[in-house]
N, C-alpha and C. Protein backbone atom coordinates (compact mmCIF):
# COMPACT_ATOMS: atom_id res chain seq x y z
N UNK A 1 13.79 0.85 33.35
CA UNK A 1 12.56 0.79 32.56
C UNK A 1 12.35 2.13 31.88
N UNK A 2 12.17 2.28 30.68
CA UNK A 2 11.91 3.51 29.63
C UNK A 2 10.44 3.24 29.12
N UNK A 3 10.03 4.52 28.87
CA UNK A 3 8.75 4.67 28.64
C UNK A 3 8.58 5.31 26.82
N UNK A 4 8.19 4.76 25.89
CA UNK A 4 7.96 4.43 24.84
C UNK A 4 6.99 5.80 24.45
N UNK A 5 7.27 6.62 23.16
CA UNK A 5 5.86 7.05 22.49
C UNK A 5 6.11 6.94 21.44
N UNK A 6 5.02 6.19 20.70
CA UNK A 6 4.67 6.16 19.09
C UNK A 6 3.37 6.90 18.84
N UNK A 7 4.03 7.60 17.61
CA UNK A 7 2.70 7.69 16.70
C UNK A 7 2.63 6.79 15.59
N UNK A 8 1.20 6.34 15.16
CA UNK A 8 1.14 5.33 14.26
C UNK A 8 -0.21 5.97 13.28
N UNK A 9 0.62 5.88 11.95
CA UNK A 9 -0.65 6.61 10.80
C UNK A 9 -1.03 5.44 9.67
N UNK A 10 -2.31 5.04 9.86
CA UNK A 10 -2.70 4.05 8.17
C UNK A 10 -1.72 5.10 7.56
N UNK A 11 -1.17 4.18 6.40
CA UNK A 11 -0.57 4.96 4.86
C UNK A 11 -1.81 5.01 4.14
N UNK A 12 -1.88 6.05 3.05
CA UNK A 12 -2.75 5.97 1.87
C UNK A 12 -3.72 6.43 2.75
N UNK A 13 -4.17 6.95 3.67
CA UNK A 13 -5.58 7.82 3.88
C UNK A 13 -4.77 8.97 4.66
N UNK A 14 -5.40 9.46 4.15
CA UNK A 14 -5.53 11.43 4.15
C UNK A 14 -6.63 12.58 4.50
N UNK A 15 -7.65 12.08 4.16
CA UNK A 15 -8.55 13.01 4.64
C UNK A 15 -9.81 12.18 5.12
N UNK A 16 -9.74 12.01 6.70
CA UNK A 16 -8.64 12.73 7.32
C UNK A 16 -7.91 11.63 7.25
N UNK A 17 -6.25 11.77 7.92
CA UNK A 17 -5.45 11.16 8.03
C UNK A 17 -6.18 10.20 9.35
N UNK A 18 -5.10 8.84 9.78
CA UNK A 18 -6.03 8.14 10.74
C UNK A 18 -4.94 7.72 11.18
N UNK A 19 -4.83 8.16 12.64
CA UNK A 19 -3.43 8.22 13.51
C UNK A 19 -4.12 7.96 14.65
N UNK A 20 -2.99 7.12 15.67
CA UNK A 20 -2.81 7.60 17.11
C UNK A 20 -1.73 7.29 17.75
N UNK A 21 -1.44 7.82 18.66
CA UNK A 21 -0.16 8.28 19.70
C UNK A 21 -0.52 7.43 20.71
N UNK A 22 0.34 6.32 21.12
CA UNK A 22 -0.12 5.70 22.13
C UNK A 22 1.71 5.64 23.04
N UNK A 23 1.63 5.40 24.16
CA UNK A 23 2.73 5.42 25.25
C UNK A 23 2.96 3.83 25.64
N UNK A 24 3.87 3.22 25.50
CA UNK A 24 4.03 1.57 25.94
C UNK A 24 5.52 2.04 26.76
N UNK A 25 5.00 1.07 28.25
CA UNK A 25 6.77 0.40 28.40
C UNK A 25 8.01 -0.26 27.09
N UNK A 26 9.18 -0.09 27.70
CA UNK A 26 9.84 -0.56 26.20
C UNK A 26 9.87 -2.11 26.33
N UNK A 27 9.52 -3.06 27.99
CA UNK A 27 10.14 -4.48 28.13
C UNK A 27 8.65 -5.47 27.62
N UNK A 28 7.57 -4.63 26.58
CA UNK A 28 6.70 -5.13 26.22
C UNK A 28 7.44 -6.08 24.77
N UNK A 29 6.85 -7.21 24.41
CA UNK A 29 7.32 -7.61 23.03
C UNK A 29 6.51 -6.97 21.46
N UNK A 30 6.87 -7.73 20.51
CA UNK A 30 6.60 -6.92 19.21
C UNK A 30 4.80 -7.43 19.06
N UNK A 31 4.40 -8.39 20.20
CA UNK A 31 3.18 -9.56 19.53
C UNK A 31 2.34 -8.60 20.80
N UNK A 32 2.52 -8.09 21.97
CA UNK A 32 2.21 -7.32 22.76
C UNK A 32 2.19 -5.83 21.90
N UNK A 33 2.68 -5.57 21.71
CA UNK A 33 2.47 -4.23 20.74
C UNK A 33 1.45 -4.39 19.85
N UNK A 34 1.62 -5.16 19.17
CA UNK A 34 0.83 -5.84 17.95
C UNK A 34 -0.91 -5.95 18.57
N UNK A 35 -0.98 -5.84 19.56
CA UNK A 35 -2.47 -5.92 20.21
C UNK A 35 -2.42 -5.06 21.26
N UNK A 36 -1.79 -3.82 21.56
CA UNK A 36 -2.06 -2.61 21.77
C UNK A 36 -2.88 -1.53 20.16
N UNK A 37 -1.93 -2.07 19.39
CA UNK A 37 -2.07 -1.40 18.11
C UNK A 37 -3.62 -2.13 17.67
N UNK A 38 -4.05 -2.60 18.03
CA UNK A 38 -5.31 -3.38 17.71
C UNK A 38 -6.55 -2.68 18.53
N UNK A 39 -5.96 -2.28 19.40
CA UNK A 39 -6.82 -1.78 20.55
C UNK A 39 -7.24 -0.46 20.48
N UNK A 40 -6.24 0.44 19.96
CA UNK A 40 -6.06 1.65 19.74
C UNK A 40 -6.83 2.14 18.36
N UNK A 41 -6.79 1.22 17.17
CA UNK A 41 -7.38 1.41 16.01
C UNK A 41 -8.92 0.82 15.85
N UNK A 42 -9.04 -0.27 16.76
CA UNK A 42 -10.54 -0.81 16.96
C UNK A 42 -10.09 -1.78 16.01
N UNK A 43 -9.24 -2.18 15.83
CA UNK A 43 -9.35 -4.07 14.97
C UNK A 43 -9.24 -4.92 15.40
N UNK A 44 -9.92 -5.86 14.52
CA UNK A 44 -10.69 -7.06 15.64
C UNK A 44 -9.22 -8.35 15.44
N UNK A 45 -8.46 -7.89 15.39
CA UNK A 45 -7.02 -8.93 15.66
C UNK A 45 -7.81 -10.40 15.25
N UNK A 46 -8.02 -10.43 13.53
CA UNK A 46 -8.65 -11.63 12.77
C UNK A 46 -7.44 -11.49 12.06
N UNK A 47 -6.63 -10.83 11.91
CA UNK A 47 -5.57 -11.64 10.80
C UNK A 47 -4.09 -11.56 10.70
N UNK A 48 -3.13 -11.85 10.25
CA UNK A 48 -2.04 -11.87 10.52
C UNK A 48 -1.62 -10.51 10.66
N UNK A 49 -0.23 -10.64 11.11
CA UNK A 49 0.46 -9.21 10.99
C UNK A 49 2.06 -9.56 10.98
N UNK A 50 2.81 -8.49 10.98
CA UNK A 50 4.42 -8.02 10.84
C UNK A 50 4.86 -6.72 11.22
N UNK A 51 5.82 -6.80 11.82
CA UNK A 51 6.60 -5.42 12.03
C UNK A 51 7.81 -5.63 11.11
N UNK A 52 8.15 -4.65 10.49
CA UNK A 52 9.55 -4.42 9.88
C UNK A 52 10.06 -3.20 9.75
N UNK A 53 11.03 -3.24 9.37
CA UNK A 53 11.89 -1.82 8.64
C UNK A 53 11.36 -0.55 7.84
N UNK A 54 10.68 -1.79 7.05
CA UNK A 54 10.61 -1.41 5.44
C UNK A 54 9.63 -1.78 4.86
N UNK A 55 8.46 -2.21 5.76
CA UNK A 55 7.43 -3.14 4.92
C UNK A 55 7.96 -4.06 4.09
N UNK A 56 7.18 -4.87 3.18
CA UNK A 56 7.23 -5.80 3.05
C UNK A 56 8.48 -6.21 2.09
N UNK A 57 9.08 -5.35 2.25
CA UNK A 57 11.26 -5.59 1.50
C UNK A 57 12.16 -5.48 2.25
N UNK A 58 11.68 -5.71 3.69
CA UNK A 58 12.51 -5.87 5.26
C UNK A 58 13.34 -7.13 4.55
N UNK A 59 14.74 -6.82 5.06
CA UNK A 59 14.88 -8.33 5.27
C UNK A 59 15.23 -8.75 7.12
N UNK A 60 14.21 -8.36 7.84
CA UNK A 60 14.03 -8.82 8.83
C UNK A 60 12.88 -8.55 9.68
N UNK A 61 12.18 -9.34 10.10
CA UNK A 61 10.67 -9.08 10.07
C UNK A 61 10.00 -9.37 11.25
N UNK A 62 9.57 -9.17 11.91
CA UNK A 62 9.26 -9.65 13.64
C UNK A 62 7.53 -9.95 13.36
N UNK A 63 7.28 -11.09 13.71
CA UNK A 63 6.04 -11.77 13.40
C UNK A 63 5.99 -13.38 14.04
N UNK A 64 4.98 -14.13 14.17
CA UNK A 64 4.69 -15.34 14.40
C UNK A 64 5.00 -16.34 13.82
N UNK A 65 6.05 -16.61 13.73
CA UNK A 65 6.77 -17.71 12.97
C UNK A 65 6.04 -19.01 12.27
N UNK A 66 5.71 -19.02 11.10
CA UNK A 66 5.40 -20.35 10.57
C UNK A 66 6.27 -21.29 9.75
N UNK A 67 5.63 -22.20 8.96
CA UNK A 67 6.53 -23.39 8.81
C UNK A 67 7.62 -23.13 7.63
N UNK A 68 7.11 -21.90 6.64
CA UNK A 68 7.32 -21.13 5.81
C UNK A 68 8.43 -20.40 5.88
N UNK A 69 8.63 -20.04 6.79
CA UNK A 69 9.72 -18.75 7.49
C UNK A 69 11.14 -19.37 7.44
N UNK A 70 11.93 -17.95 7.47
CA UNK A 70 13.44 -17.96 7.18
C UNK A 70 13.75 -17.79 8.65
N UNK A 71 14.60 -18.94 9.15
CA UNK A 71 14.46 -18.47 10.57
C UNK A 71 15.79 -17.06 10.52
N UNK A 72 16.83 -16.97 9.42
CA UNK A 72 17.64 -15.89 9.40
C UNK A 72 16.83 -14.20 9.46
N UNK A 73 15.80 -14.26 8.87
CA UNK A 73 15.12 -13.07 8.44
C UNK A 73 14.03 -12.87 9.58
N UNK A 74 13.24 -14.10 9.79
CA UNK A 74 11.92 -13.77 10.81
C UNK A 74 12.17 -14.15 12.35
N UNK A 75 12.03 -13.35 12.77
CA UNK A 75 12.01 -12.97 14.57
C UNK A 75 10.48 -13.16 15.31
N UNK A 76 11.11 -13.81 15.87
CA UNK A 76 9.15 -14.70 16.58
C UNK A 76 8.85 -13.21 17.71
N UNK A 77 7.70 -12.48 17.08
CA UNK A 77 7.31 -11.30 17.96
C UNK A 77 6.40 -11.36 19.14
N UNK A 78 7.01 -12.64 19.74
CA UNK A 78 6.10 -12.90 21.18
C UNK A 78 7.32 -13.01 21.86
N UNK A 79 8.60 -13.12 21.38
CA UNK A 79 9.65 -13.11 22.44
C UNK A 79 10.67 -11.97 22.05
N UNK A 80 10.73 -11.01 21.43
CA UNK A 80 11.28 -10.22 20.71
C UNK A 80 10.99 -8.90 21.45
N UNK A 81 11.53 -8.13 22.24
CA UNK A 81 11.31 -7.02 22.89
C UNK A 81 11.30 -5.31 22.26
N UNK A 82 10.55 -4.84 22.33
CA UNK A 82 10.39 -3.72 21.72
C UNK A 82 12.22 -2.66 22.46
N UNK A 83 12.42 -2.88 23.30
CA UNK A 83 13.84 -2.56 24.10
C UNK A 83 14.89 -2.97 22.97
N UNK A 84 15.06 -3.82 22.57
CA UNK A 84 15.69 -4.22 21.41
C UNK A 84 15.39 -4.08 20.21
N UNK A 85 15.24 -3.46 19.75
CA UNK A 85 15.03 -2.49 18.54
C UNK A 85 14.88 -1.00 18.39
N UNK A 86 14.05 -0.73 19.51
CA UNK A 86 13.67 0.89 19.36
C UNK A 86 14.58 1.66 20.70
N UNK A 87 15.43 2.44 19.81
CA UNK A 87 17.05 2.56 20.95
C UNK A 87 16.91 4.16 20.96
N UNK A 88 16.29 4.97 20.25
CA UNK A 88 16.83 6.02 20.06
C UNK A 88 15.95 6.63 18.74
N UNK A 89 15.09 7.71 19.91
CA UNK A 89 14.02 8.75 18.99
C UNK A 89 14.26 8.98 17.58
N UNK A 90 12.86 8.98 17.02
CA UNK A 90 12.82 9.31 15.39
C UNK A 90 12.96 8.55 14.69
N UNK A 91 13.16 7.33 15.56
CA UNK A 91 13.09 5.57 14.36
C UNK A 91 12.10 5.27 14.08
N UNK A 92 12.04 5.17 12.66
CA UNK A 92 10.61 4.42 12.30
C UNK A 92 10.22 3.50 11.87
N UNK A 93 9.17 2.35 11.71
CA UNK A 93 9.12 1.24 11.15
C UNK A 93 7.72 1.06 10.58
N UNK A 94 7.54 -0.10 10.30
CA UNK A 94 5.94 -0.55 9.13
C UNK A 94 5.12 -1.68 10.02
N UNK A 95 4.00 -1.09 10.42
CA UNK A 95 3.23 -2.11 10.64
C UNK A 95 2.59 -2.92 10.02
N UNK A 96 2.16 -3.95 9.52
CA UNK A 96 1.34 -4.62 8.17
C UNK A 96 0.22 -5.32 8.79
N UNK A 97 -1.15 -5.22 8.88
CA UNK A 97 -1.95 -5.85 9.00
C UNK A 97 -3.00 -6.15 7.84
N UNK A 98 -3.38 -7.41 7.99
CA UNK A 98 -4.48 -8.01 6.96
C UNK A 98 -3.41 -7.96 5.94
N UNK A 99 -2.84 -9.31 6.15
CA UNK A 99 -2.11 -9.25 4.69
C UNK A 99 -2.97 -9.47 3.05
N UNK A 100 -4.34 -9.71 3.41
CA UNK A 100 -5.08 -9.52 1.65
C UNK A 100 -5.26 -7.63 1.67
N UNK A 101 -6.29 -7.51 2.86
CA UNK A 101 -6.33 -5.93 2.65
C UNK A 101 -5.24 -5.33 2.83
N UNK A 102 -4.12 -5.42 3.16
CA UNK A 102 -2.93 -4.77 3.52
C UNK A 102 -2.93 -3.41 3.52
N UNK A 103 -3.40 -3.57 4.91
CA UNK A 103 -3.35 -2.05 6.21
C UNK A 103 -1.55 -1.70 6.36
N UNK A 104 -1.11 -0.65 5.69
CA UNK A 104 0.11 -0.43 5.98
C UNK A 104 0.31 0.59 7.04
N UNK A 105 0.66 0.47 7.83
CA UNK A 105 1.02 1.51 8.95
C UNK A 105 2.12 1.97 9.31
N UNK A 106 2.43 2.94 9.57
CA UNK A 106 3.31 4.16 9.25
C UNK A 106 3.63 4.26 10.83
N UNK A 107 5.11 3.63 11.57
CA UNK A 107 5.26 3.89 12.61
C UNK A 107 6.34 5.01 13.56
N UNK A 108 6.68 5.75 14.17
CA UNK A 108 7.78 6.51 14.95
C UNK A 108 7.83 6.71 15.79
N UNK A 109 8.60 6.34 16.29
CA UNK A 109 9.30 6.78 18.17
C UNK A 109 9.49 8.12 18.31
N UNK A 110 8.16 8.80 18.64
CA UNK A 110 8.41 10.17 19.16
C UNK A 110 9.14 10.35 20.10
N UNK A 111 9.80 9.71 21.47
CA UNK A 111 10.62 10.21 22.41
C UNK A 111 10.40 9.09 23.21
N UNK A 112 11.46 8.69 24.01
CA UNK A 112 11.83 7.63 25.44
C UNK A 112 11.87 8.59 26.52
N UNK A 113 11.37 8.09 27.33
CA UNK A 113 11.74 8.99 28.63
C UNK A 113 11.54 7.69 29.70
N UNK A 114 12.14 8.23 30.69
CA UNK A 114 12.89 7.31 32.11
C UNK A 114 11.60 7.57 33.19
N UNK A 115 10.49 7.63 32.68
CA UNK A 115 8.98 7.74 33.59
C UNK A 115 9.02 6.45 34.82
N UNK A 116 9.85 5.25 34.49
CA UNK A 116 9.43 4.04 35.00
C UNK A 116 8.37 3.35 34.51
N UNK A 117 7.69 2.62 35.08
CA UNK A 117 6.81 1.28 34.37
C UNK A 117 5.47 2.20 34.09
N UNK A 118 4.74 1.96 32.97
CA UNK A 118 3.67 2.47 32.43
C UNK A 118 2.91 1.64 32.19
N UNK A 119 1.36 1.75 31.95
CA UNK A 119 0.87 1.09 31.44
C UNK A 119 0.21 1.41 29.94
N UNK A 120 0.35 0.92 28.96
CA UNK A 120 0.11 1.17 27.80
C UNK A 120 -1.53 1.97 27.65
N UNK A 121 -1.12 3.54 26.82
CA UNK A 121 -2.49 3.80 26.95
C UNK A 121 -2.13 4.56 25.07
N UNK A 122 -3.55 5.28 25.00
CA UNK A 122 -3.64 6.02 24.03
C UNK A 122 -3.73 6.99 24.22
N UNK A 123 -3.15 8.30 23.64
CA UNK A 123 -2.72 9.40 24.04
C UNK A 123 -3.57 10.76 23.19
N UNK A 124 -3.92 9.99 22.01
CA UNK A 124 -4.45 11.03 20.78
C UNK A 124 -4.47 9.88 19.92
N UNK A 125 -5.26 10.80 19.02
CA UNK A 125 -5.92 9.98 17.81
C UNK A 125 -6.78 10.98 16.64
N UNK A 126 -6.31 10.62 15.69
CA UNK A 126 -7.45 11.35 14.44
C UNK A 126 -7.93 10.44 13.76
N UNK A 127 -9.34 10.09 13.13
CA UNK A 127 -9.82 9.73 12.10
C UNK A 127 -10.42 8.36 12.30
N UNK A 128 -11.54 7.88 11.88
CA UNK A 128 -12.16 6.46 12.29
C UNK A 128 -11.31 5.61 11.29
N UNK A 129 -10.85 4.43 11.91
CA UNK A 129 -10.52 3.47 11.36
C UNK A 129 -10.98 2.80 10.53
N UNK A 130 -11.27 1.99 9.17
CA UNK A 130 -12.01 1.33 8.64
C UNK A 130 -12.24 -0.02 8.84
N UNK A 131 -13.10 -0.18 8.82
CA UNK A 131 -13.96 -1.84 9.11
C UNK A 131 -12.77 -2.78 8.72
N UNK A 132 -12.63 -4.04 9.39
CA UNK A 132 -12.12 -5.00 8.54
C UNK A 132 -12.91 -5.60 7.73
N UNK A 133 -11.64 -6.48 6.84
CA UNK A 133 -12.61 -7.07 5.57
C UNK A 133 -12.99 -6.01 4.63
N UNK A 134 -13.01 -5.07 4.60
CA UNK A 134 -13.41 -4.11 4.02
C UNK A 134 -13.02 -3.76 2.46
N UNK A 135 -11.98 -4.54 2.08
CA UNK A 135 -11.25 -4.83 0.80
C UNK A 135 -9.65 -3.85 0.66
N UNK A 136 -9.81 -2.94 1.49
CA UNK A 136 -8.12 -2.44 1.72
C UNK A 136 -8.40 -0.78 1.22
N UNK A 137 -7.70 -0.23 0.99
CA UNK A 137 -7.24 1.32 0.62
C UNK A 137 -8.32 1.43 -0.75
N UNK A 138 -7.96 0.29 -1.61
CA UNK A 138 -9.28 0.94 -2.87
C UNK A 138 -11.02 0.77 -2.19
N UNK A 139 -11.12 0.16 -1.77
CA UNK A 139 -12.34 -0.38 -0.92
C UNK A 139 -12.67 1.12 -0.73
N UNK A 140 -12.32 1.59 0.15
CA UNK A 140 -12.56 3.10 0.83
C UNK A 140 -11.91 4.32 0.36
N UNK A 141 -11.54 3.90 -1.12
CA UNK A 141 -10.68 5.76 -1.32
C UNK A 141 -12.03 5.64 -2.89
N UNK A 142 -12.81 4.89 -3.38
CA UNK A 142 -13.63 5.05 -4.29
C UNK A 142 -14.73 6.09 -4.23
């Protein structure tokens, strides 16, 4: 069992920037992450989401599979293990929430370490999160 640290920053806000550092086991999945990251920013987990590469020009995408989906490209992120993907510090990936407001989030594996089983906490943090619904990055940079 390896012990996980990410920092995770909204893109597009800056002052201040709006981050936090949270610690997960790695045998958590991507849909378990996905509501740590909810927890940590104060969102009320009302709307879809995705993990990828690359945001939204991944061509492989870890999310809740609908009827829509490529099963080659999309990876159902309730059975999809964060252990299998994140192998080795300084990898980074895109969180996407509210796909109308599209919250882009800015993710990296600060370091693994061999702690044993953890329980997911938050470690640090800068900057209040913005409301949902809120209309996205122009909403709040006006």
């Amino acid at each position: 069992m390896q012990t996980l640290q990410f920092k995770i920053q909204i893109q597009d806000i800056q002052k201040p920037p709006v981050w936090r550092r949270v610690l997960v086991p790695d045998d958590i999945t991507f849909d378990e992450f996905h509501q740590i990251i909810q927890t940590a920013f104060g969102w009320e987990d009302c709307h879809l989401y995705q993990f990828s590469k690359n945001g939204w020009s991944s061509e492989l995408i870890y999310k809740i599979p609908d009827e829509y989906d490529d099963d080659e490209t999309t990876q159902d992120s309730r059975i999809t293990f964060l252990s299998e993907v994140f192998t080795i510090a300084k990898q980074t990936f895109a969180y996407i929430y509210d796909f109308g407001d599209n919250w882009k989030h800015y993710i990296i594996l600060e370091e693994i370490s061999d702690t044993g089983k953890t329980i997911p906490m938050c470690l640090a943090g800068k900057g209040a999160c913005p409301p949902e619904d809120c209309g996205g990055i122009p909403a709040i940079i006006t």
